[in-house]
PDB file of N, CA and C in Angstrom:
ATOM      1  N   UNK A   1      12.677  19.388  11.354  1.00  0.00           N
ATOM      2  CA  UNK A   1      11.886  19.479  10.131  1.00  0.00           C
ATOM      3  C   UNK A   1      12.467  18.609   9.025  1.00  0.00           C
ATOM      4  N   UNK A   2      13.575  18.581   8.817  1.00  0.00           N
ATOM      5  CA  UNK A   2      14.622  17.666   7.939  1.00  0.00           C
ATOM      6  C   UNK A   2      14.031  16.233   7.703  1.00  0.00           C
ATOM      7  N   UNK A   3      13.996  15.715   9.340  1.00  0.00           N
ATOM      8  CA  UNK A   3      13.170  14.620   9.710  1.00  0.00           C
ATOM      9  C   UNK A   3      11.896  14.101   8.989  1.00  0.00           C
ATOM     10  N   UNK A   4      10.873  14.926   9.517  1.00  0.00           N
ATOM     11  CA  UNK A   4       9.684  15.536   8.566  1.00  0.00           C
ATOM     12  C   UNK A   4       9.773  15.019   7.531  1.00  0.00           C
ATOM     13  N   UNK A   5      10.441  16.065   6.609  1.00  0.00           N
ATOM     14  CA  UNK A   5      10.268  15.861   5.295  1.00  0.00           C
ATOM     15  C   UNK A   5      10.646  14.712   4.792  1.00  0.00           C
ATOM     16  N   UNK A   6      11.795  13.806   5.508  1.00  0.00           N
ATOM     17  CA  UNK A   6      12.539  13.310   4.818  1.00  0.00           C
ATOM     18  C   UNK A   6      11.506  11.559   5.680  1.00  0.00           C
ATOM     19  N   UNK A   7      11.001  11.639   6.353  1.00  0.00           N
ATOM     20  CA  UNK A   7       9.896  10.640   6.281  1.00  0.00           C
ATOM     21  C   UNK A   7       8.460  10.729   5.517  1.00  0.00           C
ATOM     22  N   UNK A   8       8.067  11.640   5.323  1.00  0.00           N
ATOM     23  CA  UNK A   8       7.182  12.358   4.665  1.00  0.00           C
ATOM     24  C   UNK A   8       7.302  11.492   3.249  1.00  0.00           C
ATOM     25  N   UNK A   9       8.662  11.635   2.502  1.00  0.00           N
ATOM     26  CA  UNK A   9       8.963  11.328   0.954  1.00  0.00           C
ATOM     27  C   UNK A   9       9.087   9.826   1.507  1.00  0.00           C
ATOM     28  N   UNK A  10       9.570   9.333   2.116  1.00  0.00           N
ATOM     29  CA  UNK A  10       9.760   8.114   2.024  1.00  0.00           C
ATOM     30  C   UNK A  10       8.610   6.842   2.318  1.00  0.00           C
ATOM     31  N   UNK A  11       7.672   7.445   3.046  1.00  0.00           N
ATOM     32  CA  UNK A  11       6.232   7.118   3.592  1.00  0.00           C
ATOM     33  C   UNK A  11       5.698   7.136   1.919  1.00  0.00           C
ATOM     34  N   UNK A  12       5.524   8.397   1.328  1.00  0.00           N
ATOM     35  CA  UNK A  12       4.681   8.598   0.109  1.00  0.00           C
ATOM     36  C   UNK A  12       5.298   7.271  -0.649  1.00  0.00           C
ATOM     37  N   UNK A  13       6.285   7.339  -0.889  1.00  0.00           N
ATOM     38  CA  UNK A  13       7.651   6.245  -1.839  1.00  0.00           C
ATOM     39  C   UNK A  13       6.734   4.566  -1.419  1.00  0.00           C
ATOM     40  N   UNK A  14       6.807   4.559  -0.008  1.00  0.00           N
ATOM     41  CA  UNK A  14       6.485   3.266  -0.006  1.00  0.00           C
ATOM     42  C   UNK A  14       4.705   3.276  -0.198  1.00  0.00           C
ATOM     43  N   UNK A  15       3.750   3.934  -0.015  1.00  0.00           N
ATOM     44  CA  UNK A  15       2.329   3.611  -0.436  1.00  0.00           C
ATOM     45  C   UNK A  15       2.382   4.029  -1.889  1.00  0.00           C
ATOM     46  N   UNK A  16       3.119   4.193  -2.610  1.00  0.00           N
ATOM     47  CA  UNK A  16       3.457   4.044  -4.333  1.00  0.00           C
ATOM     48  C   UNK A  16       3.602   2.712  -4.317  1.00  0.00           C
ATOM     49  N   UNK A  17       4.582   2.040  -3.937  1.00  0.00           N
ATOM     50  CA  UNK A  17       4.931   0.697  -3.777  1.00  0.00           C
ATOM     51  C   UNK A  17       3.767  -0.519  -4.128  1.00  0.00           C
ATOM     52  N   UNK A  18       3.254   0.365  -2.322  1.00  0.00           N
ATOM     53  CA  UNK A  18       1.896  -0.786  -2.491  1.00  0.00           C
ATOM     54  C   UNK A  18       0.799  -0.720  -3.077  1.00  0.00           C
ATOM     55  N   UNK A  19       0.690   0.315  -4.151  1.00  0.00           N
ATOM     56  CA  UNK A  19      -0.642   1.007  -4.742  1.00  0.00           C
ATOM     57  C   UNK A  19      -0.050   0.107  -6.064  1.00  0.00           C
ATOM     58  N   UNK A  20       0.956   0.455  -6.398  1.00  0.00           N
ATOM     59  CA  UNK A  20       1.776   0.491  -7.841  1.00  0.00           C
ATOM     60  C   UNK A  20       2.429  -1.128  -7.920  1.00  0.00           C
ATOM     61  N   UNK A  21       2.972  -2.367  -6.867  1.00  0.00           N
ATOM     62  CA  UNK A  21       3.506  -3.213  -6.926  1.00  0.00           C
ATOM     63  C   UNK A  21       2.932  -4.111  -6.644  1.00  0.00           C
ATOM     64  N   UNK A  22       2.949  -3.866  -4.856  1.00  0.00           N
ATOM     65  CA  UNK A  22       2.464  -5.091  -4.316  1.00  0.00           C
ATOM     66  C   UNK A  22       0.968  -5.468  -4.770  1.00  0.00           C
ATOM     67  N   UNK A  23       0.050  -4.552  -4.936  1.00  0.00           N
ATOM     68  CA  UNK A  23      -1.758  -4.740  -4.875  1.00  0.00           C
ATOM     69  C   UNK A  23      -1.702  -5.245  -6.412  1.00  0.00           C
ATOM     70  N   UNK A  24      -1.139  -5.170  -7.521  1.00  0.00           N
ATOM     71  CA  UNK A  24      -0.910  -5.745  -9.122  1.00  0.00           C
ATOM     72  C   UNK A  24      -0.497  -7.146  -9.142  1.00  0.00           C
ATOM     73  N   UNK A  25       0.477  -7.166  -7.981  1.00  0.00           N
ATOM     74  CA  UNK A  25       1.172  -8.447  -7.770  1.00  0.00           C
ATOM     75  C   UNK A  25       0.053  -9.621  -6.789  1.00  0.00           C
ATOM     76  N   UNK A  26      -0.675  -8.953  -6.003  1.00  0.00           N
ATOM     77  CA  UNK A  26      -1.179  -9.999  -5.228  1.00  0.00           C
ATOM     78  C   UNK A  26      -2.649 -10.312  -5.871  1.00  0.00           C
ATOM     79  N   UNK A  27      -3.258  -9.415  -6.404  1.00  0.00           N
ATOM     80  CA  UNK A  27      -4.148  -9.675  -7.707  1.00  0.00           C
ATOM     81  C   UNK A  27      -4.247 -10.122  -8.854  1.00  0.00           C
ATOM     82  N   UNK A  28      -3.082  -9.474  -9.266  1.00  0.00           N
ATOM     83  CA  UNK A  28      -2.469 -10.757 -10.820  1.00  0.00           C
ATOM     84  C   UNK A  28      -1.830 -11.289 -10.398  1.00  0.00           C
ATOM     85  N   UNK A  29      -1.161 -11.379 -10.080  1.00  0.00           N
ATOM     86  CA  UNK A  29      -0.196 -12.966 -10.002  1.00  0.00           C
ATOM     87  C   UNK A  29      -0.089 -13.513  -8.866  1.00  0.00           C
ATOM     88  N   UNK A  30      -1.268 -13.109  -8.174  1.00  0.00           N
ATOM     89  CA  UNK A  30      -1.198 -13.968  -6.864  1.00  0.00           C
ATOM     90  C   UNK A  30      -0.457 -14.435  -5.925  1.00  0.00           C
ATOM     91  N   UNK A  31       0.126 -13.113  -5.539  1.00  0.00           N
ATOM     92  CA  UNK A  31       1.352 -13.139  -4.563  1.00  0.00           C
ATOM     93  C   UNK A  31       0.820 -12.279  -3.529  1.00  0.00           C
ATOM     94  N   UNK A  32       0.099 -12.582  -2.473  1.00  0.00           N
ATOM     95  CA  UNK A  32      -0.168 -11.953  -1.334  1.00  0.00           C
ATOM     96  C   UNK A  32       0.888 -11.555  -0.418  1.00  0.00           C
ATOM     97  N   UNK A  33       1.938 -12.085  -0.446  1.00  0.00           N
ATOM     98  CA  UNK A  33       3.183 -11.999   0.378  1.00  0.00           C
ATOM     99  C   UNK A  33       3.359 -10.316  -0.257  1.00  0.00           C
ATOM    100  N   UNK A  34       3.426  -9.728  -0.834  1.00  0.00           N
ATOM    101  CA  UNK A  34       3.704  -8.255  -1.614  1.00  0.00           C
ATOM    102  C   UNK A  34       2.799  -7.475  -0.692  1.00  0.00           C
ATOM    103  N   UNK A  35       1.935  -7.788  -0.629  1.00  0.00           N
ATOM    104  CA  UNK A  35       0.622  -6.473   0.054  1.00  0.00           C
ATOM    105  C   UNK A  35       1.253  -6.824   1.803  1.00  0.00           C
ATOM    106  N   UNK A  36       1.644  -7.885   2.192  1.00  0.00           N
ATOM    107  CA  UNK A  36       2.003  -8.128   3.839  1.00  0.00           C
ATOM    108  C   UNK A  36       3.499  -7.311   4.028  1.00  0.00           C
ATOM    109  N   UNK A  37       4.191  -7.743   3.148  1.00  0.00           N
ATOM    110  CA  UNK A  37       5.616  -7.497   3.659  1.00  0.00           C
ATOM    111  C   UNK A  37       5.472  -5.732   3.165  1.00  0.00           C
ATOM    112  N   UNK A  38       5.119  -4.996   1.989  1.00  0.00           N
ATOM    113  CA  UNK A  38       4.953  -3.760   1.580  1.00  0.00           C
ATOM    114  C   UNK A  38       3.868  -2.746   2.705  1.00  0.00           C
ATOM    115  N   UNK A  39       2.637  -3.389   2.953  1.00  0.00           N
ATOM    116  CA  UNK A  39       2.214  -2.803   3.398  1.00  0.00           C
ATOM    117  C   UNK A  39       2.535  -3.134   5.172  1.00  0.00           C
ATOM    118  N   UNK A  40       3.216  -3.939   5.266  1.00  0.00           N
ATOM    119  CA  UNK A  40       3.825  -3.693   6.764  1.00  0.00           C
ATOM    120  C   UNK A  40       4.934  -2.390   6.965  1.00  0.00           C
ATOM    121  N   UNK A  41       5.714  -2.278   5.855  1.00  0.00           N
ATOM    122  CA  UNK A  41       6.902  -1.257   5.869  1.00  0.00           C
ATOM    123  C   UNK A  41       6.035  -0.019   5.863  1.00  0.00           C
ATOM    124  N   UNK A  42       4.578   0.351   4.941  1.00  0.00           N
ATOM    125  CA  UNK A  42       4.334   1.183   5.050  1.00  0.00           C
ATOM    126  C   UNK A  42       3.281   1.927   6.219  1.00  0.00           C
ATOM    127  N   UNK A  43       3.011   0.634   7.139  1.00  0.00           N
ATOM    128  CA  UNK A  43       2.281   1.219   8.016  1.00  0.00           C
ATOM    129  C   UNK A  43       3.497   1.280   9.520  1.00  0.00           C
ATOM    130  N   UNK A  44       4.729   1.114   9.644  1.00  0.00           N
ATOM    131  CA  UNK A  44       5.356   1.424  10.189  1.00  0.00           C
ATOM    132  C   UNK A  44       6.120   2.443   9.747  1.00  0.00           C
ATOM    133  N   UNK A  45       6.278   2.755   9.028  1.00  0.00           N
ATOM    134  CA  UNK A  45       6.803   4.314   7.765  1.00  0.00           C
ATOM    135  C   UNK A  45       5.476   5.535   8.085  1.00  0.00           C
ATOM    136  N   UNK A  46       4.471   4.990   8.204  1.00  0.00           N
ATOM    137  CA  UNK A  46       3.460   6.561   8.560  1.00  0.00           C
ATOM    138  C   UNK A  46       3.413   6.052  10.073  1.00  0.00           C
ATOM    139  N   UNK A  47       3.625   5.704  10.954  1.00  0.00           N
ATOM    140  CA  UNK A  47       3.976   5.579  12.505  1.00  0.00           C
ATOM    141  C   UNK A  47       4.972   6.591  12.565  1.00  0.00           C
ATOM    142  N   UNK A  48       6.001   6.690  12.244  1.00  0.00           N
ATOM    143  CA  UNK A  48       6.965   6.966  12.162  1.00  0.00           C
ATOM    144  C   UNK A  48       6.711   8.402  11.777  1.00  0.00           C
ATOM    145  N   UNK A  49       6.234   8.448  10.457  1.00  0.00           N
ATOM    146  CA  UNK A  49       5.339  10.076  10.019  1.00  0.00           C
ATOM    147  C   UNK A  49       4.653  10.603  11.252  1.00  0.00           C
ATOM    148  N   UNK A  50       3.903   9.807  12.034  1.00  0.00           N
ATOM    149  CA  UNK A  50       2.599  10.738  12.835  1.00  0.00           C
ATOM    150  C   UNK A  50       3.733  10.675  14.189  1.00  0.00           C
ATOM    151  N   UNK A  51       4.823  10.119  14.761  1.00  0.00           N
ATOM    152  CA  UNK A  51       5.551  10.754  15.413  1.00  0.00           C
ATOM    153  C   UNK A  51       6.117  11.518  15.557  1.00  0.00           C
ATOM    154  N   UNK A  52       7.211  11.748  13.906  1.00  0.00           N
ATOM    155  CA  UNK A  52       7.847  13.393  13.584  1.00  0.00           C
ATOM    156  C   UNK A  52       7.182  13.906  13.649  1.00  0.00           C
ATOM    157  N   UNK A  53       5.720  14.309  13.103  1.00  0.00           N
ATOM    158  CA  UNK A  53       4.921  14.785  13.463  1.00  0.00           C
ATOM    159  C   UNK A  53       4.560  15.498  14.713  1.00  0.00           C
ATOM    160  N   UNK A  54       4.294  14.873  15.493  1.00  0.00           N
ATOM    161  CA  UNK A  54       4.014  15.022  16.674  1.00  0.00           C
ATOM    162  C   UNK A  54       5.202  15.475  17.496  1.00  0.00           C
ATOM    163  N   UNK A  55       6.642  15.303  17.355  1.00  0.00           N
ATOM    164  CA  UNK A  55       7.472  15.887  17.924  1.00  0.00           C
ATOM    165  C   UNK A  55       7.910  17.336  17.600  1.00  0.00           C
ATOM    166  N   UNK A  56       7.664  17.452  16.198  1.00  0.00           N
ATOM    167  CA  UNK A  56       7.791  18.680  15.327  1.00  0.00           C
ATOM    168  C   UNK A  56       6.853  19.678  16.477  1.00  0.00           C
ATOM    169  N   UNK A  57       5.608  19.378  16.340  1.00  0.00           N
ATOM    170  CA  UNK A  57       4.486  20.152  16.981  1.00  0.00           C
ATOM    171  C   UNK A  57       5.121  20.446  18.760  1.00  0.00           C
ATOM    172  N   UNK A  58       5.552  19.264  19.105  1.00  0.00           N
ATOM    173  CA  UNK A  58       5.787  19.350  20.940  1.00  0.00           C
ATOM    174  C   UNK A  58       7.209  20.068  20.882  1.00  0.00           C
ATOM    175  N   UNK A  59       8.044  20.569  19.530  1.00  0.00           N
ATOM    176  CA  UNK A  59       9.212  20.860  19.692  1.00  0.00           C
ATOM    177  C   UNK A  59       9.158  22.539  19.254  1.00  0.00           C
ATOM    178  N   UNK A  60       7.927  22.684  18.931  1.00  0.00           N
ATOM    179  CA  UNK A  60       7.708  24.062  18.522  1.00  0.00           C
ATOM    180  C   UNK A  60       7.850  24.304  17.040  1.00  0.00           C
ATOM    181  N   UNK A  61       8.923  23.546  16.285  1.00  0.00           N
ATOM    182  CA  UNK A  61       9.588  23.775  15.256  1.00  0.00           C
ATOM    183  C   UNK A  61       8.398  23.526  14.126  1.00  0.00           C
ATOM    184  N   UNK A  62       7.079  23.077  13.832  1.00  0.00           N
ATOM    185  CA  UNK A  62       5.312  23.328  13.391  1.00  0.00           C
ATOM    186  C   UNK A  62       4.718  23.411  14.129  1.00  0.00           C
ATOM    187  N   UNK A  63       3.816  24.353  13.637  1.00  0.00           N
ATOM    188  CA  UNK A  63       2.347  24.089  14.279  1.00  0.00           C
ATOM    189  C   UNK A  63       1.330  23.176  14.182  1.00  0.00           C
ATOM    190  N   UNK A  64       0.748  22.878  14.980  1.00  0.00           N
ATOM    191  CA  UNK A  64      -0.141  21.990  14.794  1.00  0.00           C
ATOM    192  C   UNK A  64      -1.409  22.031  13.094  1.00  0.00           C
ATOM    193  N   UNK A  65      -1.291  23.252  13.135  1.00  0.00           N
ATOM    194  CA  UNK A  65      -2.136  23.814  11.517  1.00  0.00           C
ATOM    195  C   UNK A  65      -1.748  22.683  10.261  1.00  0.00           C
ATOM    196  N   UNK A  66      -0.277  23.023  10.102  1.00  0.00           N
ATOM    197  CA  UNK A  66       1.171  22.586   9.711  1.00  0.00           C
ATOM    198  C   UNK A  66       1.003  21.264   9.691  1.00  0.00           C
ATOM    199  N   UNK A  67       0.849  20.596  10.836  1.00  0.00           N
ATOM    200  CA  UNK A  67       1.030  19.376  10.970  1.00  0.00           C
ATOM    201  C   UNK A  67       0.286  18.860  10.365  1.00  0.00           C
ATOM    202  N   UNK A  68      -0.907  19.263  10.874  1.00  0.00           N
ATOM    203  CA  UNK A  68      -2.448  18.381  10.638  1.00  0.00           C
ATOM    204  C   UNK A  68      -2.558  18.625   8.980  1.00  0.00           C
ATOM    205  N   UNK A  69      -2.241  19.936   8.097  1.00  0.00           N
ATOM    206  CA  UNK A  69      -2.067  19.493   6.654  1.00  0.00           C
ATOM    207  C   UNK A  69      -1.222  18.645   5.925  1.00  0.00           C
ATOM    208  N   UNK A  70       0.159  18.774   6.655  1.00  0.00           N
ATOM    209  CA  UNK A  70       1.107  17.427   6.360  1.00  0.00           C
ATOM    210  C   UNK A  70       0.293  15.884   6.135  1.00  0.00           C
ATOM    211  N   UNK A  71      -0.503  15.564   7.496  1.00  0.00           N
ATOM    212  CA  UNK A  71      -0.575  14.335   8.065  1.00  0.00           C
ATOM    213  C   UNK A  71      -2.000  13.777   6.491  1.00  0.00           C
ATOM    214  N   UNK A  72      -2.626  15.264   6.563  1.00  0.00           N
ATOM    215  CA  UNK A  72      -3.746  15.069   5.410  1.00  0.00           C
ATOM    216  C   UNK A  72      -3.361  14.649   4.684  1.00  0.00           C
ATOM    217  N   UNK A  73      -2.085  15.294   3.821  1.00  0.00           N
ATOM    218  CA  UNK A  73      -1.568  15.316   2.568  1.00  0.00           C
ATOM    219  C   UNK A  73      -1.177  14.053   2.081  1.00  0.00           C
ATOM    220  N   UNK A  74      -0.886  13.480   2.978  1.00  0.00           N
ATOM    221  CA  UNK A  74      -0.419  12.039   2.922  1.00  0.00           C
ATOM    222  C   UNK A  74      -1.120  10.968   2.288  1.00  0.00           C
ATOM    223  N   UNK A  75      -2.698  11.044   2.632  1.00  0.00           N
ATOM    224  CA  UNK A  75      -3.419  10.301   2.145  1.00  0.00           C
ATOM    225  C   UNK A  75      -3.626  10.318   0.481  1.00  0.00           C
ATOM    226  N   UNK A  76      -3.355  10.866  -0.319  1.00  0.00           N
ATOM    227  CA  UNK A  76      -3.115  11.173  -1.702  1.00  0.00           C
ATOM    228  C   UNK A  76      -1.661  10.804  -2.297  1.00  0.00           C
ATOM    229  N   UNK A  77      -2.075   9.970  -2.868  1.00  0.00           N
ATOM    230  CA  UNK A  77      -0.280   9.234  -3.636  1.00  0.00           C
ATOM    231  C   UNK A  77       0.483  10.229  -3.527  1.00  0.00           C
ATOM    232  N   UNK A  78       0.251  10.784  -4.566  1.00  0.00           N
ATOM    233  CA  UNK A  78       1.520  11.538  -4.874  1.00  0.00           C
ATOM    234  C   UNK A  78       1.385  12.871  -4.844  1.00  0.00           C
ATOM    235  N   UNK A  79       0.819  13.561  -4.030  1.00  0.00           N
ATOM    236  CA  UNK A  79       0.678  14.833  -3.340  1.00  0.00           C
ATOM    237  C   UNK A  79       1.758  15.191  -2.600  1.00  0.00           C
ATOM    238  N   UNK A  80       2.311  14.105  -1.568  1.00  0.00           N
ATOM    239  CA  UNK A  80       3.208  14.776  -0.706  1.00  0.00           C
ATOM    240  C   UNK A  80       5.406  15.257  -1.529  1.00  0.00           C
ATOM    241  N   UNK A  81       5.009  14.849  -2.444  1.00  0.00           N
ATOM    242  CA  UNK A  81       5.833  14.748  -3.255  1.00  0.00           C
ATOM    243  C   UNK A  81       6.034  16.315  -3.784  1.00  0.00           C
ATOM    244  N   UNK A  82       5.027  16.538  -4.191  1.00  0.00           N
ATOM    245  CA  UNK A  82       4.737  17.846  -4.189  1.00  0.00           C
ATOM    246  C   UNK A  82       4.448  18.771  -3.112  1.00  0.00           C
ATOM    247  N   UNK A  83       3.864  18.028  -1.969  1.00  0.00           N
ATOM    248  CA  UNK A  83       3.946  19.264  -1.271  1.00  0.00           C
ATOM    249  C   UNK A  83       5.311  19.290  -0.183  1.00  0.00           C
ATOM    250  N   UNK A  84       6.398  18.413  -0.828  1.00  0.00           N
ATOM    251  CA  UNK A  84       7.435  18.916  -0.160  1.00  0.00           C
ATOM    252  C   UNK A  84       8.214  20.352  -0.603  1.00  0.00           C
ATOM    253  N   UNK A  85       8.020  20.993  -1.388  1.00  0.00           N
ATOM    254  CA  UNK A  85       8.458  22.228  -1.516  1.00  0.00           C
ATOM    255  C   UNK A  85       7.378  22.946  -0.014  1.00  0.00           C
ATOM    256  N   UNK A  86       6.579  23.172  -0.223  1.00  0.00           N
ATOM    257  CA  UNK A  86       5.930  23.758   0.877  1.00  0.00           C
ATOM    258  C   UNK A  86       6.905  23.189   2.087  1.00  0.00           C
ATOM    259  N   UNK A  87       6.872  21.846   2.844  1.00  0.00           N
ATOM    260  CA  UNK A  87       7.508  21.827   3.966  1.00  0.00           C
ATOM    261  C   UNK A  87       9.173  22.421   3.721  1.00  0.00           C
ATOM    262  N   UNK A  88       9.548  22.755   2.647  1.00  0.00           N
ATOM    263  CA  UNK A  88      10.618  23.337   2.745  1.00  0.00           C
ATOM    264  C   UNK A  88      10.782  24.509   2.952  1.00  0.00           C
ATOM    265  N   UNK A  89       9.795  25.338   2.623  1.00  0.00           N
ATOM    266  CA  UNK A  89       9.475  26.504   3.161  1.00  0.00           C
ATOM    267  C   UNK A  89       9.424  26.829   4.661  1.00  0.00           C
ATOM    268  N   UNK A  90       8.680  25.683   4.757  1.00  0.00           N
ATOM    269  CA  UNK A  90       8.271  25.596   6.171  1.00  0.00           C
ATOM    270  C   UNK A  90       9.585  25.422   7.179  1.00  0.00           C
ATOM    271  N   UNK A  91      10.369  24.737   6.815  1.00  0.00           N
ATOM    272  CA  UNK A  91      11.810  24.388   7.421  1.00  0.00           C
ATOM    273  C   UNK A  91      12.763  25.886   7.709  1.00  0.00           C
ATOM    274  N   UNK A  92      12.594  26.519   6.380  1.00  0.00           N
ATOM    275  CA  UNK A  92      13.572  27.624   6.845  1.00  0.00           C
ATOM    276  C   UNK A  92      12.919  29.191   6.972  1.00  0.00           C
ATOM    277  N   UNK A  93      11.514  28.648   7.676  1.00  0.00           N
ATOM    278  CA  UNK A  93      10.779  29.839   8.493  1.00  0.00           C
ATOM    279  C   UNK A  93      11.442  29.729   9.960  1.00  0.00           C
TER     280      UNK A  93
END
């Protein structure tokens, strides 16, 4: 679960990045290189999410319920930020 969470924040961290840096940068100032190199880290950063994921679930340690609201939560900036108190809950059930 540690895992989890601790890709969870860092996944959210980097689509801040590319919401908040790179997409300002390759629109104003015309640096497309920002949205490639950012949004490459972040689509290998939620790979990475939907595997803990998925091992969490095959390891018993969530349920799939669990999971599948995690994996939701994600899609909202800065939701999972917040809903890491919940997976902390969730950790020391």
């Amino acid at each position: 679960m540690r895992l989890v969470r601790l890709v969870t924040l860092v996944e959210a961290t980097s689509f801040l990045l590319l919401l908040a840096v790179a997409m300002p940068l390759k629109y104003l100032a015309g640096l497309p290189q920002a949205v490639r190199i950012v949004g490459m880290l972040h689509g290998v950063l939620f790979l990475l999410l939907c595997w803990a994921l998925l091992q969490a679930v095959l390891d018993e340690r969530l349920s799939a319920k669990r999971a599948l609201a995690t994996f939701a939560i994600t899609f909202v900036p800065v939701a999972p930020f917040f809903f890491d108190k919940r997976l902390k809950q969730w950790e020391q059930e």
